[in-house]
PDB file of N, CA and C in Angstrom:
ATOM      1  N   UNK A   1      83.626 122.877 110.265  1.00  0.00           N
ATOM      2  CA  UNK A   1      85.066 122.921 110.068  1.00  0.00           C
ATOM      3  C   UNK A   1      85.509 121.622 109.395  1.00  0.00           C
ATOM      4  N   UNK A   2      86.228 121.615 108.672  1.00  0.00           N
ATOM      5  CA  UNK A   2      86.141 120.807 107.668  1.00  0.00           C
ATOM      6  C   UNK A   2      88.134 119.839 108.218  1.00  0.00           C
ATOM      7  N   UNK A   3      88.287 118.629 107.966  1.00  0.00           N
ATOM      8  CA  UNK A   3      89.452 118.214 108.183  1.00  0.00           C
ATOM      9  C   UNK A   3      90.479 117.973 106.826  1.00  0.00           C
ATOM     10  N   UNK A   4      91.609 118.794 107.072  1.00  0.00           N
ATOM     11  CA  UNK A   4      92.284 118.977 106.201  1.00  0.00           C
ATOM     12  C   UNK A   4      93.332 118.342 106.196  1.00  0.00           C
ATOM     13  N   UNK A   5      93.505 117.547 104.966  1.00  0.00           N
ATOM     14  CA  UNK A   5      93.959 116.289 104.628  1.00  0.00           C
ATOM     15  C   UNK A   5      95.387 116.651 103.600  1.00  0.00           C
ATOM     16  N   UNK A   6      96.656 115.769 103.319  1.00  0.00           N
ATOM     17  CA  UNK A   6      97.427 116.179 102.392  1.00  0.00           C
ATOM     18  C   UNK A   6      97.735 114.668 101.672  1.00  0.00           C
ATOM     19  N   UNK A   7      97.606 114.385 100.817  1.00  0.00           N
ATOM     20  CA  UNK A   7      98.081 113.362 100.034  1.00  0.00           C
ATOM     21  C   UNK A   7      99.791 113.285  99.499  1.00  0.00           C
ATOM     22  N   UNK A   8     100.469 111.881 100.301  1.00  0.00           N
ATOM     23  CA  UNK A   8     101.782 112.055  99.592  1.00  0.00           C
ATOM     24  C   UNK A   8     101.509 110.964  98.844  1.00  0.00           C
ATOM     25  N   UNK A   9     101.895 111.089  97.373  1.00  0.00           N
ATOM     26  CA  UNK A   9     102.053 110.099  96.493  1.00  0.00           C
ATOM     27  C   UNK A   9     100.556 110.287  96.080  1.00  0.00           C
ATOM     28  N   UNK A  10     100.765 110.168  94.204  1.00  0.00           N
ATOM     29  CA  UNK A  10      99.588 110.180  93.607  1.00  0.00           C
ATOM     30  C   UNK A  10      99.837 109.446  92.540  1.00  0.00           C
ATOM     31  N   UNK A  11     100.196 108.326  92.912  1.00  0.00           N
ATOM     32  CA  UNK A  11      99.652 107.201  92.103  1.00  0.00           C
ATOM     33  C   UNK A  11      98.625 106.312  91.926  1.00  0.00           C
ATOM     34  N   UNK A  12      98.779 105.034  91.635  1.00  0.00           N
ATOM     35  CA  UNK A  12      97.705 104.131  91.523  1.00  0.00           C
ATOM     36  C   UNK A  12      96.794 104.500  92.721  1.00  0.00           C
ATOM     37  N   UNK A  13      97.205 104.786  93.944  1.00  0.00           N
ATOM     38  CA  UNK A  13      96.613 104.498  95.469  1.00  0.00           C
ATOM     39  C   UNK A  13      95.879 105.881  95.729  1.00  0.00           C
ATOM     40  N   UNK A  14      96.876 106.583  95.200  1.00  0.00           N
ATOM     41  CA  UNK A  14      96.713 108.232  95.705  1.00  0.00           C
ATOM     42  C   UNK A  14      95.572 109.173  95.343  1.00  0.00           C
ATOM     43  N   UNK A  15      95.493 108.939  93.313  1.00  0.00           N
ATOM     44  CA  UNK A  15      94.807 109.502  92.124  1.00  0.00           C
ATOM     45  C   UNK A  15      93.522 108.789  93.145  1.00  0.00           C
ATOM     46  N   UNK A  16      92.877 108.260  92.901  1.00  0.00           N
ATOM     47  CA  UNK A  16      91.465 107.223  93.598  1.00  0.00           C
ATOM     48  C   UNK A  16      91.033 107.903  94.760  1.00  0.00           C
ATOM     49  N   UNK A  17      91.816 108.205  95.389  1.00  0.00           N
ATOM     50  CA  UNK A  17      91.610 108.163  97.042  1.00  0.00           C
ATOM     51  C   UNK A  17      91.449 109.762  96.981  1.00  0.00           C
ATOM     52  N   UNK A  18      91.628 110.643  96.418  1.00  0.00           N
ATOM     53  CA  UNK A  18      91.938 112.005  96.066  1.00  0.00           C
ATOM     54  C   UNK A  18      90.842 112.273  95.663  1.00  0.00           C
ATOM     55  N   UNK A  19      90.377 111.545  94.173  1.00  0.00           N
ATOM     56  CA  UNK A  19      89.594 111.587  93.681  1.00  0.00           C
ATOM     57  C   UNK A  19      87.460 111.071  94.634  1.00  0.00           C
ATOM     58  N   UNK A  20      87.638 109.891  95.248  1.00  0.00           N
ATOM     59  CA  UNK A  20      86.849 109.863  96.339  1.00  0.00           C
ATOM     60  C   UNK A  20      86.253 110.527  97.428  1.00  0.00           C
ATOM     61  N   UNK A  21      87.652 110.737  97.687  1.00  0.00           N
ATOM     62  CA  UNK A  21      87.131 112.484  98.918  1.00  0.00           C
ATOM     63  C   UNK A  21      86.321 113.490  98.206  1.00  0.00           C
ATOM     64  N   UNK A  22      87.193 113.686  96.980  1.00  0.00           N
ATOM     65  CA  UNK A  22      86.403 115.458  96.410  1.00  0.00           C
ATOM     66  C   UNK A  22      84.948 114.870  96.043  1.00  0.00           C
ATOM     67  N   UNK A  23      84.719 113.418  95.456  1.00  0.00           N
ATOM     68  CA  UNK A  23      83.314 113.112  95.035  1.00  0.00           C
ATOM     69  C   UNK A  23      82.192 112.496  96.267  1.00  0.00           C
ATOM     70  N   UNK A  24      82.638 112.101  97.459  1.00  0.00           N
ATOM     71  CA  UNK A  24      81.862 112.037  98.546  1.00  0.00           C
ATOM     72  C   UNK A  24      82.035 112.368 100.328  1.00  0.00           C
ATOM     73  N   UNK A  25      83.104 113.443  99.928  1.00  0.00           N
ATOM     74  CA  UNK A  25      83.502 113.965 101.622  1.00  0.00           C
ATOM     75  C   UNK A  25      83.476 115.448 101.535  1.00  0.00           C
ATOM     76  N   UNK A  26      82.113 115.944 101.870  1.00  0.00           N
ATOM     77  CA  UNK A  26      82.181 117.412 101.762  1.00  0.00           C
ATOM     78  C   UNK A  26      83.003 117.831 103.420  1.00  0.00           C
ATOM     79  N   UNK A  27      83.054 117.113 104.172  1.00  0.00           N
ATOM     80  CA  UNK A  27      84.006 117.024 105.521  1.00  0.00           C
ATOM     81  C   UNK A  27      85.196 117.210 105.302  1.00  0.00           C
ATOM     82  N   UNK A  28      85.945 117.134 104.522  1.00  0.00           N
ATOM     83  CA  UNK A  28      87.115 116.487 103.830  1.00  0.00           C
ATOM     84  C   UNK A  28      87.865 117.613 103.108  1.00  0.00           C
ATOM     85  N   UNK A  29      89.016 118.159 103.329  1.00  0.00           N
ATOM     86  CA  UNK A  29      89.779 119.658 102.189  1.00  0.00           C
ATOM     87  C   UNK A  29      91.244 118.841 102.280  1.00  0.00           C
ATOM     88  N   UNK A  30      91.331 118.328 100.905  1.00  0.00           N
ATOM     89  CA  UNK A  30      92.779 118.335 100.627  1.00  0.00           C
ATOM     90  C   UNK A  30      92.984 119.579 100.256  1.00  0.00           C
ATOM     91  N   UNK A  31      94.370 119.529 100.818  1.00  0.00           N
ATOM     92  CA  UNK A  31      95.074 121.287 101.010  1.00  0.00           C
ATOM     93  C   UNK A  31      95.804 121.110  99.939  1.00  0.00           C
ATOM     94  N   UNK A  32      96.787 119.602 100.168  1.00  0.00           N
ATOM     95  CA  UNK A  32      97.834 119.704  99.425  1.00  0.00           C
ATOM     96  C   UNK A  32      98.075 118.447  98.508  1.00  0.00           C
ATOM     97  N   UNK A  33      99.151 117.738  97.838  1.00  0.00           N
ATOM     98  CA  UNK A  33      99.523 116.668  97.344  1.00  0.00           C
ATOM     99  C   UNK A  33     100.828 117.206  97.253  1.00  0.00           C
ATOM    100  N   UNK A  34     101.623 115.853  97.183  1.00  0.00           N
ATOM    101  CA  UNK A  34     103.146 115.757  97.488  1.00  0.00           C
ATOM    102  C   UNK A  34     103.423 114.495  96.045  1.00  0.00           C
ATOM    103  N   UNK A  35     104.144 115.190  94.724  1.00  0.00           N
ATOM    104  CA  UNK A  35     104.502 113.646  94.141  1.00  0.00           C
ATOM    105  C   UNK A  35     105.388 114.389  93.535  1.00  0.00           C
ATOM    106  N   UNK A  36     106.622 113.510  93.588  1.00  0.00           N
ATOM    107  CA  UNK A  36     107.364 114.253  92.569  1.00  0.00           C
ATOM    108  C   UNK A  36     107.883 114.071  91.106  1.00  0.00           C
ATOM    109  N   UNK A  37     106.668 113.593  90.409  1.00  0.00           N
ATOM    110  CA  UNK A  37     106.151 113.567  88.798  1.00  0.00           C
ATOM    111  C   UNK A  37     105.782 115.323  88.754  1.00  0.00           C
ATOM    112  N   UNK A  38     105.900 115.378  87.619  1.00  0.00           N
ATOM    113  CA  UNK A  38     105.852 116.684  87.174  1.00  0.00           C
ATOM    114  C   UNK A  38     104.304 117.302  87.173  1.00  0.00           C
ATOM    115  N   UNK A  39     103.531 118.296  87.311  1.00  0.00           N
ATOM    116  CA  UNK A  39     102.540 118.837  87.402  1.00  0.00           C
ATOM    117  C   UNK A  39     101.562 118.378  86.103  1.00  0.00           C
ATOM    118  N   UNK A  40     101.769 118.626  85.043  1.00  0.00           N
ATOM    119  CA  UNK A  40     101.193 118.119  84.175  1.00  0.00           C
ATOM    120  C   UNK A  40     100.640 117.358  83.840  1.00  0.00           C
ATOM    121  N   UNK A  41     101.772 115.869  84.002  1.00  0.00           N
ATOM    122  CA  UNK A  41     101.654 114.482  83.463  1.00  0.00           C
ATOM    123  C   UNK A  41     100.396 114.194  84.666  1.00  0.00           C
ATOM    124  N   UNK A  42     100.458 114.962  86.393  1.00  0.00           N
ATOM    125  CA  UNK A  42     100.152 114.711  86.981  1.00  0.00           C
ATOM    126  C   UNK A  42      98.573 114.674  86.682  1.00  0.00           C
ATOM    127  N   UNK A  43      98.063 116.323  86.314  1.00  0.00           N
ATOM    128  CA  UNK A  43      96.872 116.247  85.986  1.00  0.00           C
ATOM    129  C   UNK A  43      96.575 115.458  84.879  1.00  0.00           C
ATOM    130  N   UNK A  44      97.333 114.917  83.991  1.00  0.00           N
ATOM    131  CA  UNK A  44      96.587 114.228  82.452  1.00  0.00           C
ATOM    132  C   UNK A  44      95.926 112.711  83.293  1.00  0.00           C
ATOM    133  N   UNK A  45      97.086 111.915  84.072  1.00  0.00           N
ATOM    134  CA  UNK A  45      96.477 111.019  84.919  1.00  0.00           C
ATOM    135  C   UNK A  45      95.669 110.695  85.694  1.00  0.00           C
ATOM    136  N   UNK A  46      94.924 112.074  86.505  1.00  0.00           N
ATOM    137  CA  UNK A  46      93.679 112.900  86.750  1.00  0.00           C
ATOM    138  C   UNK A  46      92.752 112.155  86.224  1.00  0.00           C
ATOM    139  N   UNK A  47      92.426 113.198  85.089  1.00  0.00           N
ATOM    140  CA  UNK A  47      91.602 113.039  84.344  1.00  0.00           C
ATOM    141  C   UNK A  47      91.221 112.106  83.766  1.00  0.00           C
ATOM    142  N   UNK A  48      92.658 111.641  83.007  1.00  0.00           N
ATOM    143  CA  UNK A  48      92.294 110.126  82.014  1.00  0.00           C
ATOM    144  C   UNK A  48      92.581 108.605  82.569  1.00  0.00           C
ATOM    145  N   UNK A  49      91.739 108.599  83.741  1.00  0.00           N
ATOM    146  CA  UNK A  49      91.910 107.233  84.368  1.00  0.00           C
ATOM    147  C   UNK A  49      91.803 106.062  83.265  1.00  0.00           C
ATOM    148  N   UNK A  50      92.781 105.038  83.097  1.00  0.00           N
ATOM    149  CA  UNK A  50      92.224 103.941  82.329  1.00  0.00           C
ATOM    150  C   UNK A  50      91.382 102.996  83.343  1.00  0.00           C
ATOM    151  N   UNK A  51      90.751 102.879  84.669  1.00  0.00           N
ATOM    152  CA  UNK A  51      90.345 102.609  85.719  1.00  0.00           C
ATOM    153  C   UNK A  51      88.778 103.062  85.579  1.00  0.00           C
ATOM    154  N   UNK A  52      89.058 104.032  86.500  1.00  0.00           N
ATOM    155  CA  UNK A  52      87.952 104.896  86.850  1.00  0.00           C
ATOM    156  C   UNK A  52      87.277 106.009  85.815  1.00  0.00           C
ATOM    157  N   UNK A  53      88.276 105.815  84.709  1.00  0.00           N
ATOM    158  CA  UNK A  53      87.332 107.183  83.767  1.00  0.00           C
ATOM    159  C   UNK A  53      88.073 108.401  83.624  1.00  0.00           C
ATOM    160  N   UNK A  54      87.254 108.744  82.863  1.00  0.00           N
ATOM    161  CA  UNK A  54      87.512 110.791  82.980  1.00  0.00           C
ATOM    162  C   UNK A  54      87.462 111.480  83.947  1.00  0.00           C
ATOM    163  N   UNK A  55      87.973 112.215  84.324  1.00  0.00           N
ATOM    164  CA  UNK A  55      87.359 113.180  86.031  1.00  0.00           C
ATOM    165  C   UNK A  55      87.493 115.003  85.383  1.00  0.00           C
ATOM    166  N   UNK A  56      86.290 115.270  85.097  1.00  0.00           N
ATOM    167  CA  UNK A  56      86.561 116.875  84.535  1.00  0.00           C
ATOM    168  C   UNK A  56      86.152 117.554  85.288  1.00  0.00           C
ATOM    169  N   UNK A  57      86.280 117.194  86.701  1.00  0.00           N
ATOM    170  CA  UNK A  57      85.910 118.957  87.882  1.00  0.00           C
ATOM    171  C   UNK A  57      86.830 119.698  87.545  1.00  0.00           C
ATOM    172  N   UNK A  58      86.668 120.556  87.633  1.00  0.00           N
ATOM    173  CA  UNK A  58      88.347 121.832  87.682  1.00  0.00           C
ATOM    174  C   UNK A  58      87.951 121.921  89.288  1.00  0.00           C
ATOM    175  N   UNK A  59      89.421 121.609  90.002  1.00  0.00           N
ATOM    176  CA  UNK A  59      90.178 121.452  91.688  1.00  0.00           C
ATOM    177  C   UNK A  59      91.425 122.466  91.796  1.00  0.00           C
ATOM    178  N   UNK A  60      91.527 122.496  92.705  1.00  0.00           N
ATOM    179  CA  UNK A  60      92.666 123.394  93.057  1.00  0.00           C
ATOM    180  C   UNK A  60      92.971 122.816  94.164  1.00  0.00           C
ATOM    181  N   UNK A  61      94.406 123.130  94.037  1.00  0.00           N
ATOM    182  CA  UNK A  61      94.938 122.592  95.506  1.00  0.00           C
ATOM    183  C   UNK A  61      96.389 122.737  95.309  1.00  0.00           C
ATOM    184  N   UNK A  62      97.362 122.612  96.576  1.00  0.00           N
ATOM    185  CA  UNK A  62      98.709 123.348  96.734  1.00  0.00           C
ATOM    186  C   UNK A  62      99.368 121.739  95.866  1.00  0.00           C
ATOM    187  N   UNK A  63     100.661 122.015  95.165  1.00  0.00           N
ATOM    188  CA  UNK A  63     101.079 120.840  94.230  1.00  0.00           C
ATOM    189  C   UNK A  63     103.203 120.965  94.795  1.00  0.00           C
ATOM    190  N   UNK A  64     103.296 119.774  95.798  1.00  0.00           N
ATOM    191  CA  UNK A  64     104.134 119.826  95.982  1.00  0.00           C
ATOM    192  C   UNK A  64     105.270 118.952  95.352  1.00  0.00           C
ATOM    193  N   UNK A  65     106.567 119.182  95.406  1.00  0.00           N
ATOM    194  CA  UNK A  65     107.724 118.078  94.763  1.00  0.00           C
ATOM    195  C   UNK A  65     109.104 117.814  95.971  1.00  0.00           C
ATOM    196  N   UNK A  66     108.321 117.046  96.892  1.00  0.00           N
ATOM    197  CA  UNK A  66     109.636 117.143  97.838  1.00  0.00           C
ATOM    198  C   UNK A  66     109.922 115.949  98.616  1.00  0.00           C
ATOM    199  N   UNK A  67     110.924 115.168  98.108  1.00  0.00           N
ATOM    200  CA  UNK A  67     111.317 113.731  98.441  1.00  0.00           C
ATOM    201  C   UNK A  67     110.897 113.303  99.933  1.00  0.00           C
ATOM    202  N   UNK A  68     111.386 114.263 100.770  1.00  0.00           N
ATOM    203  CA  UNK A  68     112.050 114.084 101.873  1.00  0.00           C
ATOM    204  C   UNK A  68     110.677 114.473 102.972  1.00  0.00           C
ATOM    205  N   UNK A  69     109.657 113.984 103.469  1.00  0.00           N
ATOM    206  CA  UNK A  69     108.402 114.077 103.797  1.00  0.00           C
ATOM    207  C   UNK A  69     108.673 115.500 105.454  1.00  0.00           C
ATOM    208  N   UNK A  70     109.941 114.853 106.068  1.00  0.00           N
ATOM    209  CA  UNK A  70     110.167 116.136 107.033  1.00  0.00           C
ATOM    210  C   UNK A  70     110.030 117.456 106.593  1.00  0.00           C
ATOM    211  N   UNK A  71     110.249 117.413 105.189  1.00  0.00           N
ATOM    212  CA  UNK A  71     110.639 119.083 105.116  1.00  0.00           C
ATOM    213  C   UNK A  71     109.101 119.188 104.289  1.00  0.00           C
ATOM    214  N   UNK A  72     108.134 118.802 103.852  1.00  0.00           N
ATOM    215  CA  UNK A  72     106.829 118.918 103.584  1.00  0.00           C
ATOM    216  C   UNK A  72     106.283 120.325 104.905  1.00  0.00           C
ATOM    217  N   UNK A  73     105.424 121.115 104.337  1.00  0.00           N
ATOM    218  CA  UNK A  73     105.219 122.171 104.646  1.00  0.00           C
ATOM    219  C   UNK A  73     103.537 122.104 105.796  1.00  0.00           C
ATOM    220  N   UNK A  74     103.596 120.489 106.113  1.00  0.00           N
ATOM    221  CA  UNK A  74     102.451 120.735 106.945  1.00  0.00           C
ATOM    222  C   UNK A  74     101.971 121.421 107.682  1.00  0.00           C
ATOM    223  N   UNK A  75     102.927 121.673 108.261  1.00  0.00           N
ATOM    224  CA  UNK A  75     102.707 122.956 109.792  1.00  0.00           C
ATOM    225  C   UNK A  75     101.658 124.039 109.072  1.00  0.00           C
ATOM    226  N   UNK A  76     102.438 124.415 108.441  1.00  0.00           N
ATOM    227  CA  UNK A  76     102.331 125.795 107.637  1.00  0.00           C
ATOM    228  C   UNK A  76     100.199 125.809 106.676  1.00  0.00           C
ATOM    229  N   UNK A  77     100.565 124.447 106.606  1.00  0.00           N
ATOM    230  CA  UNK A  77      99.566 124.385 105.686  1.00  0.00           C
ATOM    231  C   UNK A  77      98.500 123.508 106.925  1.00  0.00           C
ATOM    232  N   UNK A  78      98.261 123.264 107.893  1.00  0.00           N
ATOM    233  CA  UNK A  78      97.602 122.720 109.203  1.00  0.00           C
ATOM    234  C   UNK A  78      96.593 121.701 108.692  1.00  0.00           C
ATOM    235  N   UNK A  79      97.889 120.782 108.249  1.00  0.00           N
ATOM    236  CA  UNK A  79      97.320 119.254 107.627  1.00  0.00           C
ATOM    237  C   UNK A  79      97.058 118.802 109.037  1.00  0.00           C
ATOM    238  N   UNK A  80      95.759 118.098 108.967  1.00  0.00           N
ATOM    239  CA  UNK A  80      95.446 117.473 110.422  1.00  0.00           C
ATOM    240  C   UNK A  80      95.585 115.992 109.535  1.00  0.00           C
ATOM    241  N   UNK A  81      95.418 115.182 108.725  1.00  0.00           N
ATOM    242  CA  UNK A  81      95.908 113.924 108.602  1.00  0.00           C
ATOM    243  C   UNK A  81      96.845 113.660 107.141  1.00  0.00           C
ATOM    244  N   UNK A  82      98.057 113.039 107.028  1.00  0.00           N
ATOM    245  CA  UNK A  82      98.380 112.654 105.925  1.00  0.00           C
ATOM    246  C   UNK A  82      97.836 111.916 105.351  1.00  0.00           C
ATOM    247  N   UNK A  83      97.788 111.183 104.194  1.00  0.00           N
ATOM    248  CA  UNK A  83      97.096 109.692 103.485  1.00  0.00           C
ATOM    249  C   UNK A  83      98.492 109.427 103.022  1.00  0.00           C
ATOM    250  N   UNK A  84      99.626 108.462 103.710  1.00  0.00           N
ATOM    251  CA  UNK A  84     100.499 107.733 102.841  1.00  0.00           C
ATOM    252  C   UNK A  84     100.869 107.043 101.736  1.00  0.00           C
ATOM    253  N   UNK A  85     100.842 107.406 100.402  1.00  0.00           N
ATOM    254  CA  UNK A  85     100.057 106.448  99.167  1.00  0.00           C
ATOM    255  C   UNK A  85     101.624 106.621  98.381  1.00  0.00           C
ATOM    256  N   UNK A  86     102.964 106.350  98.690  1.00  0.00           N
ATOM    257  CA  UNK A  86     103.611 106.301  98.098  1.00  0.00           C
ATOM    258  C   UNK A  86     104.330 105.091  97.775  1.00  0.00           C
ATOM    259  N   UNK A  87     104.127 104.134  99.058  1.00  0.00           N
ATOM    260  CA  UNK A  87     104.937 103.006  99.691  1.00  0.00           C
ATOM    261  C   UNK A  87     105.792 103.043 100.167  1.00  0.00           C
ATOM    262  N   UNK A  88     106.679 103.922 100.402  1.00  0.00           N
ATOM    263  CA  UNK A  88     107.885 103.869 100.623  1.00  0.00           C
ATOM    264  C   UNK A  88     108.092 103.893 102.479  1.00  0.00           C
ATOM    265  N   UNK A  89     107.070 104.978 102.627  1.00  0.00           N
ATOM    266  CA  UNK A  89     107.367 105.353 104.399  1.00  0.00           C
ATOM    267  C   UNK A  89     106.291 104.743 105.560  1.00  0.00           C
ATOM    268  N   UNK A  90     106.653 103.000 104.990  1.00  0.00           N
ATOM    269  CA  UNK A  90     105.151 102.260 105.653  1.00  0.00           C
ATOM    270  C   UNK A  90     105.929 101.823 106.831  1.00  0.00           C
ATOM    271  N   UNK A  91     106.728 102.596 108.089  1.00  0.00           N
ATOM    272  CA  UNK A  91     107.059 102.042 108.877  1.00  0.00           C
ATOM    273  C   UNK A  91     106.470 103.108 110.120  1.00  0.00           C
ATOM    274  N   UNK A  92     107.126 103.024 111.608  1.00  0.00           N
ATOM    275  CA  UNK A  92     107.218 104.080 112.310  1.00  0.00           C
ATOM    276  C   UNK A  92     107.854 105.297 111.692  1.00  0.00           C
ATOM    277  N   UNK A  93     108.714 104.991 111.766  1.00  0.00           N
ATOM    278  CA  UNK A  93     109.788 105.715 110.977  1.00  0.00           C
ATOM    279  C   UNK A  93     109.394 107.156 110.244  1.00  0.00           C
ATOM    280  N   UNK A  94     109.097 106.542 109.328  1.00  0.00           N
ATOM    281  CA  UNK A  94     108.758 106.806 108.277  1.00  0.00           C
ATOM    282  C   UNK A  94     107.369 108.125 108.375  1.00  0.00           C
ATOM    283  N   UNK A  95     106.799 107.469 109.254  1.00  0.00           N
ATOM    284  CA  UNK A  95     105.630 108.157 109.385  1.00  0.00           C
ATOM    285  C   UNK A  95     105.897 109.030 110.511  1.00  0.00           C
ATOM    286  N   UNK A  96     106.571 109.122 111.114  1.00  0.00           N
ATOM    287  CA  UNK A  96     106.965 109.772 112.089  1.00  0.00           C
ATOM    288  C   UNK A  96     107.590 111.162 111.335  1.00  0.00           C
ATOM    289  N   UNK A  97     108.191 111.069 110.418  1.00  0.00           N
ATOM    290  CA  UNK A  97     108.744 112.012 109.603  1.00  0.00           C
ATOM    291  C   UNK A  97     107.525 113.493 109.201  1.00  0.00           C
ATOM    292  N   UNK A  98     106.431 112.832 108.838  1.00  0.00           N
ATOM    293  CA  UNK A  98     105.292 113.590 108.414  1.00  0.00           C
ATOM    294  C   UNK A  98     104.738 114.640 109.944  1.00  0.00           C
ATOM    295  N   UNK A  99     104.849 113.474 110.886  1.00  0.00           N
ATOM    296  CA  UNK A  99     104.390 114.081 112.343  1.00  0.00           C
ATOM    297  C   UNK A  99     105.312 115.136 112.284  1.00  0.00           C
ATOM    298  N   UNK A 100     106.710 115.389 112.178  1.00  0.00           N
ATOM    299  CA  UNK A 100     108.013 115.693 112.373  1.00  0.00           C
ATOM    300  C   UNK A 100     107.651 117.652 111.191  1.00  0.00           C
ATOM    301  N   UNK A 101     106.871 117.043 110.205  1.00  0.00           N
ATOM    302  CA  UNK A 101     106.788 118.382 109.544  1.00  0.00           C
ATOM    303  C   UNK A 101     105.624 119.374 109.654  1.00  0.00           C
ATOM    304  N   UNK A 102     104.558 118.877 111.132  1.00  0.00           N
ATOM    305  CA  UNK A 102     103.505 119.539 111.143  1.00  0.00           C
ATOM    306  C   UNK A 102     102.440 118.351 111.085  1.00  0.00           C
ATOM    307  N   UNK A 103     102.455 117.377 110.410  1.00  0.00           N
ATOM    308  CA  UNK A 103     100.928 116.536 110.813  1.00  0.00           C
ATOM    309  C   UNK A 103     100.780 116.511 111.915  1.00  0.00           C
ATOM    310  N   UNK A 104      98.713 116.291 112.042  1.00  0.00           N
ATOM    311  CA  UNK A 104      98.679 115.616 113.002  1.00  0.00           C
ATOM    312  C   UNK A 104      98.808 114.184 113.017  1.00  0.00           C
ATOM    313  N   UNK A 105      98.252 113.653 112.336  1.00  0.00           N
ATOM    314  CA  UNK A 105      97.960 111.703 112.006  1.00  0.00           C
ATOM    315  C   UNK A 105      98.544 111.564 110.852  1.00  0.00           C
ATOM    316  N   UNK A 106      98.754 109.975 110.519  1.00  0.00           N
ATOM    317  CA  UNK A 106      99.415 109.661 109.151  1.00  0.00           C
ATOM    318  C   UNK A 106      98.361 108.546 109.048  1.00  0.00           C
ATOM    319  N   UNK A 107      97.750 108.031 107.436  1.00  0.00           N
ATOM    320  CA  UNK A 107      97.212 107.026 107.687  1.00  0.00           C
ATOM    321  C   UNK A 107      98.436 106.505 106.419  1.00  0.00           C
ATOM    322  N   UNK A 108      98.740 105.310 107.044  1.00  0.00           N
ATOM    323  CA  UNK A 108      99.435 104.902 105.742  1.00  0.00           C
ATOM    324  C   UNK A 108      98.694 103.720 104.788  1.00  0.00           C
ATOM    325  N   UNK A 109      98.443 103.936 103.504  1.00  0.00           N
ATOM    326  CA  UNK A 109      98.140 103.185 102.319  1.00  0.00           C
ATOM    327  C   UNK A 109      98.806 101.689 102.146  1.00  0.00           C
ATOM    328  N   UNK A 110      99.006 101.293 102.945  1.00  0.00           N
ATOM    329  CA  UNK A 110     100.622 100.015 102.785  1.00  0.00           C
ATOM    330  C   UNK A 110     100.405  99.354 104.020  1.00  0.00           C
ATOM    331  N   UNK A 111     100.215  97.983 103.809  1.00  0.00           N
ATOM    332  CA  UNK A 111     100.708  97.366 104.768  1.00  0.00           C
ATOM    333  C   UNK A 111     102.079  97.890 106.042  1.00  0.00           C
ATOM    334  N   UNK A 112     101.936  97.876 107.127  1.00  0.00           N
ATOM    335  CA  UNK A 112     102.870  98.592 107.832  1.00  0.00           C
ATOM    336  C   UNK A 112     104.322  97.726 108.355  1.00  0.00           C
ATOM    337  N   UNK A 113     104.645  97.992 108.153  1.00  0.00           N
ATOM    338  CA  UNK A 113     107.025  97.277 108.589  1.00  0.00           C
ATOM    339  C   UNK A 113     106.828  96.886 109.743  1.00  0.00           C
ATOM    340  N   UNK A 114     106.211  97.440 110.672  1.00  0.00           N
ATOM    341  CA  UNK A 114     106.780  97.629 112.391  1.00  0.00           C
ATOM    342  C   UNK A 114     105.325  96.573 112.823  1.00  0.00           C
ATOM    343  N   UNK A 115     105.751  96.226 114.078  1.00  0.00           N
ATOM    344  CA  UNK A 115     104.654  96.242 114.914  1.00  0.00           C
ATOM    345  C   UNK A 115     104.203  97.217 115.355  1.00  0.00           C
ATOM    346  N   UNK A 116     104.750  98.177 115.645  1.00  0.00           N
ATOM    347  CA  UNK A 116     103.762  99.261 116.515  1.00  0.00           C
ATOM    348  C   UNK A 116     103.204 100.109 115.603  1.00  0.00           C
ATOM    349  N   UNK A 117     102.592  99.767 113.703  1.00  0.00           N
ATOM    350  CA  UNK A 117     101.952 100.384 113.396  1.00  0.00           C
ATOM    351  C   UNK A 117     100.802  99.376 113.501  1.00  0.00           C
ATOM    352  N   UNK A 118      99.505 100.640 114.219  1.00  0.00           N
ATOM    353  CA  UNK A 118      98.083  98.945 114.371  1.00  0.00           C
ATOM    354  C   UNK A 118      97.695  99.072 112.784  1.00  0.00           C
TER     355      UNK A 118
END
């Protein structure tokens, strides 16, 4: 049984970390991604890392656009961990929001706001 993962934010942090799983975590099913850049531009950045390279697997996976991380469709989609890679929701708070739409865990990408993130 494999742990199913959702990526918010696919940027600098996100594209890498996305890209890592599919090339060494057969454990590992991103279900989903959350950015709200347009689908396209999304995959050209994919592919044409000025970083890491080309990436030409053909992937599939659910492609979401929704600011507001509560209303993210985790439940539905039985994300057992987020990967936080947007910056924005590096607090309790924040991450609590994701719990709030169905996660189980959040790992956040970002240094964390609060003390009570360890």
């Amino acid at each position: 049984m494999s742990i199913k993962i959702a990526i918010n934010g696919f940027g600098r942090i996100g594209r890498p970390t996305f890209r890592r799983i599919l090339d060494n975590h057969p454990d590992l099913e991103v279900v989903a991604i959350n950015d709200l850049t347009d689908n396209k531009t999304l995959v050209h950045l994919l592919k044409y890392d000025s970083i890491y390279g080309r990436y030409d697997k053909e992937i599939t996976c659910a492609m979401l656009a929704e600011a507001e991380p509560e209303k993210l469709p985790w439940k539905k989609l039985e994300v057992d961990i987020v990967l936080e890679c947007t910056g924005r929701f590096t607090d309790l708070q924040g991450a609590k929001k994701h719990i709030k739409a169905g996660a189980k865990k959040v790992i956040i990408s970002a240094p964390g706001k609060d003390q009570e993130i360890p």
